[in-house]
Each structure stands twice: as structure tokens, then as C-alpha cells.
Protein backbone atom coordinates (compact mmCIF):
# COMPACT_ATOMS: atom_id res chain seq x y z
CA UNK A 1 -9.59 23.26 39.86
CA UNK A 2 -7.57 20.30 40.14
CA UNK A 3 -9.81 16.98 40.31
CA UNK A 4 -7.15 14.89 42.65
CA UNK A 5 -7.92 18.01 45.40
CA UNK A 6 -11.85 18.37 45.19
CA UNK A 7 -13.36 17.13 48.56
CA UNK A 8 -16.66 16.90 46.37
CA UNK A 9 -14.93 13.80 44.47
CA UNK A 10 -14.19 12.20 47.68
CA UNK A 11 -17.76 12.55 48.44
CA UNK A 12 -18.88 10.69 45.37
CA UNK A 13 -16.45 8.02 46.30
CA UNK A 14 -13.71 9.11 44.47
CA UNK A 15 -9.88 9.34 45.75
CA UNK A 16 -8.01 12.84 46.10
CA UNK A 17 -4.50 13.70 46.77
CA UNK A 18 -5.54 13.55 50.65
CA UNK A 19 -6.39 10.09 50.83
CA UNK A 20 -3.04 8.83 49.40
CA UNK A 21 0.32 8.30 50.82
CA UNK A 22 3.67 6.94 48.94
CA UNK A 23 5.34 4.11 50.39
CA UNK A 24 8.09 6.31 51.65
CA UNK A 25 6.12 7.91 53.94
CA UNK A 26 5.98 6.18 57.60
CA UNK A 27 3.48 5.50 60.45
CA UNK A 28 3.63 8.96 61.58
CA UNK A 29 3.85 10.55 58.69
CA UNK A 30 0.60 8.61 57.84
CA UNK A 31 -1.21 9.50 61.26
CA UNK A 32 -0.22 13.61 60.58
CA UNK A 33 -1.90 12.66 57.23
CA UNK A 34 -5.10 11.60 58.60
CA UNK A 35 -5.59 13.95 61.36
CA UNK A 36 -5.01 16.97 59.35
CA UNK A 37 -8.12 16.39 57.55
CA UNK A 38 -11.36 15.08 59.02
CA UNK A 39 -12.78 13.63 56.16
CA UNK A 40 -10.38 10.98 55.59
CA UNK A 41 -11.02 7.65 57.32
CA UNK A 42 -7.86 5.84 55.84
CA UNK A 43 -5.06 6.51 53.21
CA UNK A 44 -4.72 4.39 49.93
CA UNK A 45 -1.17 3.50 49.79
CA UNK A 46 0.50 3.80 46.60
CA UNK A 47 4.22 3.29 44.59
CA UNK A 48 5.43 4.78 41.53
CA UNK A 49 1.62 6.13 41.04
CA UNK A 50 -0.31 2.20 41.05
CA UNK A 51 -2.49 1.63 44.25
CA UNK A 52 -0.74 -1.08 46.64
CA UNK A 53 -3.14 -1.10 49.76
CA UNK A 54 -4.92 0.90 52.12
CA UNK A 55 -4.35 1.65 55.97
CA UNK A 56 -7.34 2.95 58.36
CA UNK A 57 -6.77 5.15 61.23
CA UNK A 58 -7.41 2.15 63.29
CA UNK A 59 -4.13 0.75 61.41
CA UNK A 60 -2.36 3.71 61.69
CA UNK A 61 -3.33 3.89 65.80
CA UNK A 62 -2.74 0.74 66.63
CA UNK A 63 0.65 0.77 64.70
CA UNK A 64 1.77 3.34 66.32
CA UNK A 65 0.69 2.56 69.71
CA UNK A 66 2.57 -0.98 68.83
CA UNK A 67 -0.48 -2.84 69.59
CA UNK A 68 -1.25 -6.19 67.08
């Protein structure tokens, strides 16, 4: 099993390949992200593999809804 994919690691606190997106990615793509799996509360954002910052599904709502 890959690490980066176990949902067990994400309940020890641990990042998977669902709670990241790449910089190229946008708003929506982010909010598809997040609602396709429950268990994510937020996405850490990431280029060329180094973590950047990290966007909630508050963020992501209130982005798209173009709210401050």
C-alpha cells in the first residue's frame, strides 16, 4: 500500500495525496477536491513537491462565492 493514500495516516495526523493540491489547480478544482472526500477539512497547497500553504473549505467557499 502506498503511504501518501492511507486514510489511517491522515488519522494520525499525517498528510496523504488527498489533502494536497498543486498550485495549478484553481478554486474549483480545489472545492471538487474537498467534497469528494469527507475526511478532508482543507488542502495543503504545494509547488514542485515543497508545502506553500494551506486553504480550508471555508477558504475555498468563500472564494468561490467571492465573499472577503
Amino acid at each position: 500500500m502506498n503511504p501518501s493514500e492511507s486514510a489511517v495516516l491522515r488519522d494520525l495526523g499525517g498528510v496523504t495525496s488527498d489533502d494536497t493540491i498543486a498550485e495549478s489547480k484553481n478554486s474549483f478544482q480545489a472545492q471538487e477536491m474537498l467534497w469528494a472526500n469527507d475526511k478532508v477539512q482543507g488542502l495543503i497547497l504545494h509547488r514542485k513537491l515543497k508545502p506553500v500553504g494551506f486553504i480550508s473549505k471555508v477558504d475555498i467557499l468563500r472564494i468561490n462565492a467571492g465573499l472577503p
